[in-house]
N, C-alpha and C. Protein backbone atom coordinates (compact mmCIF):
# COMPACT_ATOMS: atom_id res chain seq x y z
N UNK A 1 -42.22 -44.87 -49.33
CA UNK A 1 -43.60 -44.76 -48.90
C UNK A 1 -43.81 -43.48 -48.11
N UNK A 2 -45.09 -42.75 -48.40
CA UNK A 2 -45.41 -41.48 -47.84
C UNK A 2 -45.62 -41.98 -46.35
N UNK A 3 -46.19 -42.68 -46.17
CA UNK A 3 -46.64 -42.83 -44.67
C UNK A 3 -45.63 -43.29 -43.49
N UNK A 4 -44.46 -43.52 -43.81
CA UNK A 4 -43.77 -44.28 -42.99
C UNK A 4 -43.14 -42.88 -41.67
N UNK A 5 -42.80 -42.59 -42.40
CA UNK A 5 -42.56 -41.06 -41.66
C UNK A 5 -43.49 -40.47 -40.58
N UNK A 6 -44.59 -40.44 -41.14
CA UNK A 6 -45.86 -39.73 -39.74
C UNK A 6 -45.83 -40.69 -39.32
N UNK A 7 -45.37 -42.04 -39.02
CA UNK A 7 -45.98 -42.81 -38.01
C UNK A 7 -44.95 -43.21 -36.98
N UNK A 8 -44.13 -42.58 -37.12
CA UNK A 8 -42.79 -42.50 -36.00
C UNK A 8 -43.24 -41.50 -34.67
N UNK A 9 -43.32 -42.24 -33.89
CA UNK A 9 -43.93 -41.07 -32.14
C UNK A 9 -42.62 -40.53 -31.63
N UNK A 10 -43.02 -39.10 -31.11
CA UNK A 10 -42.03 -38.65 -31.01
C UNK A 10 -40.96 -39.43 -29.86
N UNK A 11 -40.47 -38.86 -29.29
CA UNK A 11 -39.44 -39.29 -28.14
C UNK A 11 -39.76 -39.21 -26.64
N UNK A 12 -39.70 -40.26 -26.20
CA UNK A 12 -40.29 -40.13 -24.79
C UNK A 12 -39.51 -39.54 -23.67
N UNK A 13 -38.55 -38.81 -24.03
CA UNK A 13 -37.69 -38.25 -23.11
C UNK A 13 -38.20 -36.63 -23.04
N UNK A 14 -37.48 -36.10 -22.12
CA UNK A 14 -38.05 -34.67 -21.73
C UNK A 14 -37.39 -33.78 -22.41
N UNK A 15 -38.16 -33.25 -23.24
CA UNK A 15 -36.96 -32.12 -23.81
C UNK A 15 -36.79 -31.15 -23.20
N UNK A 16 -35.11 -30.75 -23.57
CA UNK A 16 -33.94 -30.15 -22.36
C UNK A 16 -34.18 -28.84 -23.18
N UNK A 17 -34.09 -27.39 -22.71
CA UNK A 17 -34.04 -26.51 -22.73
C UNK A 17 -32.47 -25.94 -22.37
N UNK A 18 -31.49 -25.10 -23.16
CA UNK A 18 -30.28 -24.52 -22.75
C UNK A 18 -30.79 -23.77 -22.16
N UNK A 19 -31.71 -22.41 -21.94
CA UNK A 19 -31.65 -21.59 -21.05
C UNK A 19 -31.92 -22.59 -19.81
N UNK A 20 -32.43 -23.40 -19.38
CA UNK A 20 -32.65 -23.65 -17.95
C UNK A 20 -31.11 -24.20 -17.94
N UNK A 21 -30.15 -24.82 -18.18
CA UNK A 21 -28.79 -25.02 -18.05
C UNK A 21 -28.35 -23.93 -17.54
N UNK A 22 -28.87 -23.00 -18.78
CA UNK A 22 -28.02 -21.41 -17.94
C UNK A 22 -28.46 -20.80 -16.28
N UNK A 23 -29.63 -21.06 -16.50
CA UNK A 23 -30.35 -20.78 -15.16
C UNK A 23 -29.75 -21.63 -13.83
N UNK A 24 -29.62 -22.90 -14.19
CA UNK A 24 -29.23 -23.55 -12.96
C UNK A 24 -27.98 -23.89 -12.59
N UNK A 25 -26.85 -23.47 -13.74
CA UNK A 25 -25.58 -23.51 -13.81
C UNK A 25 -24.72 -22.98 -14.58
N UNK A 26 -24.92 -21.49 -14.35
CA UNK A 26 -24.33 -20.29 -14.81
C UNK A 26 -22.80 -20.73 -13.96
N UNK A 27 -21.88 -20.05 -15.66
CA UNK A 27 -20.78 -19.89 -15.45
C UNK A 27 -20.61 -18.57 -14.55
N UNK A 28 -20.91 -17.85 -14.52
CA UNK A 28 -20.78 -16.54 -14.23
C UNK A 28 -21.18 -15.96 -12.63
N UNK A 29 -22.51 -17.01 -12.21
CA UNK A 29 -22.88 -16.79 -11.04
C UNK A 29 -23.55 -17.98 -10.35
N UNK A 30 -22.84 -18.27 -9.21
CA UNK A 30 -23.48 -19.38 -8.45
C UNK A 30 -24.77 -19.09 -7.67
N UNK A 31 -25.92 -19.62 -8.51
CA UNK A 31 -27.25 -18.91 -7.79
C UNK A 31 -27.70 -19.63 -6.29
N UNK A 32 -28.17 -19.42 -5.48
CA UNK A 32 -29.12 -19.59 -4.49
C UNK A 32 -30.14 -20.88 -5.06
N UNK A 33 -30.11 -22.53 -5.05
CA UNK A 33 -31.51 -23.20 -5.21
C UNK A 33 -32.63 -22.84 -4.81
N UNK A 34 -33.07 -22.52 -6.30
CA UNK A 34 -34.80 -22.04 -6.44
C UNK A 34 -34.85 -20.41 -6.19
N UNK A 35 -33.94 -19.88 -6.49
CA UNK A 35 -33.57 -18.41 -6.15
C UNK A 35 -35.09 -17.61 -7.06
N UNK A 36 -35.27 -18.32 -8.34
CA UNK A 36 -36.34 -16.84 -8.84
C UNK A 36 -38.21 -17.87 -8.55
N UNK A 37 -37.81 -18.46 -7.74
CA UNK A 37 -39.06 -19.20 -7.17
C UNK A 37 -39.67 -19.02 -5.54
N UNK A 38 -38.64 -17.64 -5.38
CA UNK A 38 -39.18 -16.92 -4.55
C UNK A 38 -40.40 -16.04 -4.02
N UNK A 39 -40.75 -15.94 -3.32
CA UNK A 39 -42.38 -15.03 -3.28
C UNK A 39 -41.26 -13.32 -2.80
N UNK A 40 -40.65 -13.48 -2.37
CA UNK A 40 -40.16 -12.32 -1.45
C UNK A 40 -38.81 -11.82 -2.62
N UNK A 41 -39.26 -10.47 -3.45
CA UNK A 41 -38.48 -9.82 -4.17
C UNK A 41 -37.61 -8.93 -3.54
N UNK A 42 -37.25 -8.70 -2.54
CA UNK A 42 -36.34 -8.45 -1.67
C UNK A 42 -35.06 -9.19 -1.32
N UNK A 43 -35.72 -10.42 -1.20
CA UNK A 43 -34.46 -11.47 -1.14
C UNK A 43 -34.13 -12.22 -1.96
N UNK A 44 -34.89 -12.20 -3.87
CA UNK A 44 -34.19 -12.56 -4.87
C UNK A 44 -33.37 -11.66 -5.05
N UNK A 45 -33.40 -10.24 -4.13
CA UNK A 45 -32.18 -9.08 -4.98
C UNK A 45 -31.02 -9.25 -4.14
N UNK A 46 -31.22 -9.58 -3.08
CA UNK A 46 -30.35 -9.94 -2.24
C UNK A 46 -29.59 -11.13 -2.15
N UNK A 47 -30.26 -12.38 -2.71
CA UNK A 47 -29.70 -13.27 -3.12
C UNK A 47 -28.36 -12.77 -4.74
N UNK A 48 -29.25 -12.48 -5.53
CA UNK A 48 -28.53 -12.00 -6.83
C UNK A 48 -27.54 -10.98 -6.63
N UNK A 49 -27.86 -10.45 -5.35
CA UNK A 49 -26.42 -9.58 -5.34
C UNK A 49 -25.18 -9.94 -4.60
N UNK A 50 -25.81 -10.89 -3.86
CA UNK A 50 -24.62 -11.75 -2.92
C UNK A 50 -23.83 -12.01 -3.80
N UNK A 51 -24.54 -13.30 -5.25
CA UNK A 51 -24.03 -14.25 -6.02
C UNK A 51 -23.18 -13.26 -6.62
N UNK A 52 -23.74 -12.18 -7.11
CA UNK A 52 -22.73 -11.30 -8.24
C UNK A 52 -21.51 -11.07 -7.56
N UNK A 53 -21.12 -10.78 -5.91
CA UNK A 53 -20.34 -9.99 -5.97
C UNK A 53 -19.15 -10.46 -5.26
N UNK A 54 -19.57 -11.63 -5.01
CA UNK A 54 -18.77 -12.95 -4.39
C UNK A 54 -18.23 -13.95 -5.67
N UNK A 55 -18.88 -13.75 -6.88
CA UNK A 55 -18.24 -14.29 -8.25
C UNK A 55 -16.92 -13.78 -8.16
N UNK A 56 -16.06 -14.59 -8.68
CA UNK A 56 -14.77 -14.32 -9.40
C UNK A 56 -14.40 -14.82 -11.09
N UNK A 57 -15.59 -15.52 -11.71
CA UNK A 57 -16.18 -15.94 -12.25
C UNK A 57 -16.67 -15.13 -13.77
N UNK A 58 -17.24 -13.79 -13.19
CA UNK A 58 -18.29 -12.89 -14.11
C UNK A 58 -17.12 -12.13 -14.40
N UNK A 59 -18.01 -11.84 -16.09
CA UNK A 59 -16.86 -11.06 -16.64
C UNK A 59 -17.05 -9.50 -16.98
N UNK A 60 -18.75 -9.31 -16.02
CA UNK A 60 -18.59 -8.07 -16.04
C UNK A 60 -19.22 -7.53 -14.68
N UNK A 61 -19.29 -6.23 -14.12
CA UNK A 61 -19.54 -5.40 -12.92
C UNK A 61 -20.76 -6.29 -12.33
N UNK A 62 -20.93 -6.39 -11.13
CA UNK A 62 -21.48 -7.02 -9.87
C UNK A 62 -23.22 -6.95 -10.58
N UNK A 63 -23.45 -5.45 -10.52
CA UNK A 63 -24.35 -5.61 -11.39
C UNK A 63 -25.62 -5.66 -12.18
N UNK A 64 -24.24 -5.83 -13.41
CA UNK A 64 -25.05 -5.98 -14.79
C UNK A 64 -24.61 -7.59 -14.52
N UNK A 65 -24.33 -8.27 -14.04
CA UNK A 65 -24.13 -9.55 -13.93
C UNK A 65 -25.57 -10.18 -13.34
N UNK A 66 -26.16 -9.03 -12.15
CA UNK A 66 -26.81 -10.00 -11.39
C UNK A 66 -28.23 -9.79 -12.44
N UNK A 67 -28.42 -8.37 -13.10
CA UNK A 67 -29.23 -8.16 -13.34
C UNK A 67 -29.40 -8.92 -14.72
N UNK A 68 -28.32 -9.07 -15.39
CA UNK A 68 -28.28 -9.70 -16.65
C UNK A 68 -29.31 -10.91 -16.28
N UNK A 69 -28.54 -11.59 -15.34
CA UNK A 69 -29.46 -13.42 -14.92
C UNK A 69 -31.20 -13.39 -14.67
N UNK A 70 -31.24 -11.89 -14.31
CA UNK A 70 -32.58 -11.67 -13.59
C UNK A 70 -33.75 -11.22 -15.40
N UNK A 71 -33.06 -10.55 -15.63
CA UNK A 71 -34.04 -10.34 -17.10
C UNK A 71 -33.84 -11.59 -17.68
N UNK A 72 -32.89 -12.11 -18.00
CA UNK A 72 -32.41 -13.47 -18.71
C UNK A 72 -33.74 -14.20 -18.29
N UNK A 73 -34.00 -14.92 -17.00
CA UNK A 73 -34.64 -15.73 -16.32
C UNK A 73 -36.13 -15.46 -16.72
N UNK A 74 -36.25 -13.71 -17.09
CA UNK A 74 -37.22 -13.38 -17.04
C UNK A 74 -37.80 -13.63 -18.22
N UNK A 75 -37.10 -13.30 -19.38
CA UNK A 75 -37.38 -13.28 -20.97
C UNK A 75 -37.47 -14.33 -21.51
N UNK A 76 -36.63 -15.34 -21.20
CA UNK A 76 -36.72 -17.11 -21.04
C UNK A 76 -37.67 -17.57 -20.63
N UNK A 77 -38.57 -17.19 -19.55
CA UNK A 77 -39.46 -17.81 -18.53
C UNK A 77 -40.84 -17.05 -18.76
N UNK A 78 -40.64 -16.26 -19.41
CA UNK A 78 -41.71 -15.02 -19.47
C UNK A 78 -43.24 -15.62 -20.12
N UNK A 79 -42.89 -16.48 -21.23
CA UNK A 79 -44.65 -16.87 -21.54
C UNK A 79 -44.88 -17.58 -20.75
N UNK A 80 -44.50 -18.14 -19.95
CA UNK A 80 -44.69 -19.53 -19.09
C UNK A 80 -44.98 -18.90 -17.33
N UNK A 81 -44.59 -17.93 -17.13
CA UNK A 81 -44.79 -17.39 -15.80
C UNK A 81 -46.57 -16.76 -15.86
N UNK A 82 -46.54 -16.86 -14.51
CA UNK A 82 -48.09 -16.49 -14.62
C UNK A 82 -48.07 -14.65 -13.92
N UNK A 83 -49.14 -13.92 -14.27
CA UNK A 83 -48.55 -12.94 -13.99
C UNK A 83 -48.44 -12.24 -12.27
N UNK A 84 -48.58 -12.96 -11.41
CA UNK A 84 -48.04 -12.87 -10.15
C UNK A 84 -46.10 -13.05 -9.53
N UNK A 85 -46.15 -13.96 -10.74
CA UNK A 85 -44.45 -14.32 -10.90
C UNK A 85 -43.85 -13.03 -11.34
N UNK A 86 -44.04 -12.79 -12.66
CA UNK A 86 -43.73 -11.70 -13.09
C UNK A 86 -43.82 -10.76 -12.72
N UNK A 87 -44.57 -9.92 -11.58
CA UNK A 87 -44.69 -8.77 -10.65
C UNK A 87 -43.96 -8.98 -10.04
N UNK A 88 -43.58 -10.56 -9.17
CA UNK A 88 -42.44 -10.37 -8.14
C UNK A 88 -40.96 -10.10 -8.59
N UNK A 89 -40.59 -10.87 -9.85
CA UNK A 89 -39.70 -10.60 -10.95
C UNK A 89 -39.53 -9.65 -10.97
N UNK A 90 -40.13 -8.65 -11.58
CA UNK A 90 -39.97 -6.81 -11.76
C UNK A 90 -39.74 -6.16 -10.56
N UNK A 91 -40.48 -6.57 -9.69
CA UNK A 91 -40.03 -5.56 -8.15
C UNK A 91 -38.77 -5.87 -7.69
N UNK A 92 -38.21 -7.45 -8.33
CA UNK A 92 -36.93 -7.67 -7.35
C UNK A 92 -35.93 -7.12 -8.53
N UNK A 93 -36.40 -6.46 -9.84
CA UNK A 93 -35.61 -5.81 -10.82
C UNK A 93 -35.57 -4.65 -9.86
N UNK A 94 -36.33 -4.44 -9.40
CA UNK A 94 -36.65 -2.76 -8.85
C UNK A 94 -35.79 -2.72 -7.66
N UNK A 95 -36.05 -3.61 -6.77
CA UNK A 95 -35.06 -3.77 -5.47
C UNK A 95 -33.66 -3.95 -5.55
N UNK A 96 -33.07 -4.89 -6.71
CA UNK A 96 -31.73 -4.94 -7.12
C UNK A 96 -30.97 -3.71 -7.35
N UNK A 97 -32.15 -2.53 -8.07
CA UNK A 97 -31.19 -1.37 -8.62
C UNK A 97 -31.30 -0.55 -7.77
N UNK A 98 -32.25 -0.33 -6.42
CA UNK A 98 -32.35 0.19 -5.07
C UNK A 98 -30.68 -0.59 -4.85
N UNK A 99 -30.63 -1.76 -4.61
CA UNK A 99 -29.49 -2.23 -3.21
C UNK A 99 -28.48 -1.85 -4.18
N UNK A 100 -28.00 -1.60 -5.34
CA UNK A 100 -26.72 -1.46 -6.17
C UNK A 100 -26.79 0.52 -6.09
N UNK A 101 -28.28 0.78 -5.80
CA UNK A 101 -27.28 2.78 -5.94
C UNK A 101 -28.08 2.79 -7.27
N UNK A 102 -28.73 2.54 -7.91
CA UNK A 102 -29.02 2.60 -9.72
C UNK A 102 -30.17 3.59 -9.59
N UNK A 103 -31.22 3.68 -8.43
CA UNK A 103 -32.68 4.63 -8.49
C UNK A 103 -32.61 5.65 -7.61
C-alpha cells in the first residue's frame, strides 16, 4: 500500500548533530563551557589559546589548532548565528592572530 509509509511521524527525539560533539568534546582541545557564547572576543581568544597550548592532545601547532575550532564552530554554526554572533566570532579570529604574532 502507497499510503502506509507517509503516515509514519517522524521521531520524537532530538536530532544529534556530530559537529556539536566536536564542539563540546574535541579530542584535540579541552574548551572553556560555553566558550564561543561569549560577548567578549578577547577572551574567546584567550580562552582558545589557553586550550591550544596546554593540549597535549592536538596534533598540530597551538595555533592552527585553536583557530581550526574557531572557524570550525564558525562554518558549522554559521546559518544559524545571528549576525552580532558572527562579528564577535571574526574579531576573536582577529584577536587570536594578534595574541599568536600572525598580524
Amino acid at each position: 500500500m502507497k499510503g502506509t509509509a507517509a503516515a509514519k511521524k517522524p521521531s520524537p527525539r532530538r536530532r544529534r548533530y556530530w559537529s556539536n560533539e566536536v564542539t563540546r568534546g574535541s579530542n584535540a582541545l579541552d574548551l572553556d563551557q560555553g566558550v564561543f557564547t561569549w560577548r567578549d572576543p578577547k577572551r574567546i581568544a584567550r580562552s582558545l589559546k589557553r586550550s591550544a597550548e596546554q593540549s597535549r592532545r592536538r596534533k598540530a601547532a597551538p595555533y592552527q589548532s585553536a583557530m581550526s575550532m574557531l572557524t570550525f564552530y564558525i562554518n558549522r554554526a554559521g546559518h544559524n548565528l545571528p549576525a552580532a554572533r558572527k562579528r564577535v566570532l571574526d574579531q576573536a579570529k582577529h584577536e587570536l592572530r594578534r595574541l599568536f604574532g600572525r598580524e
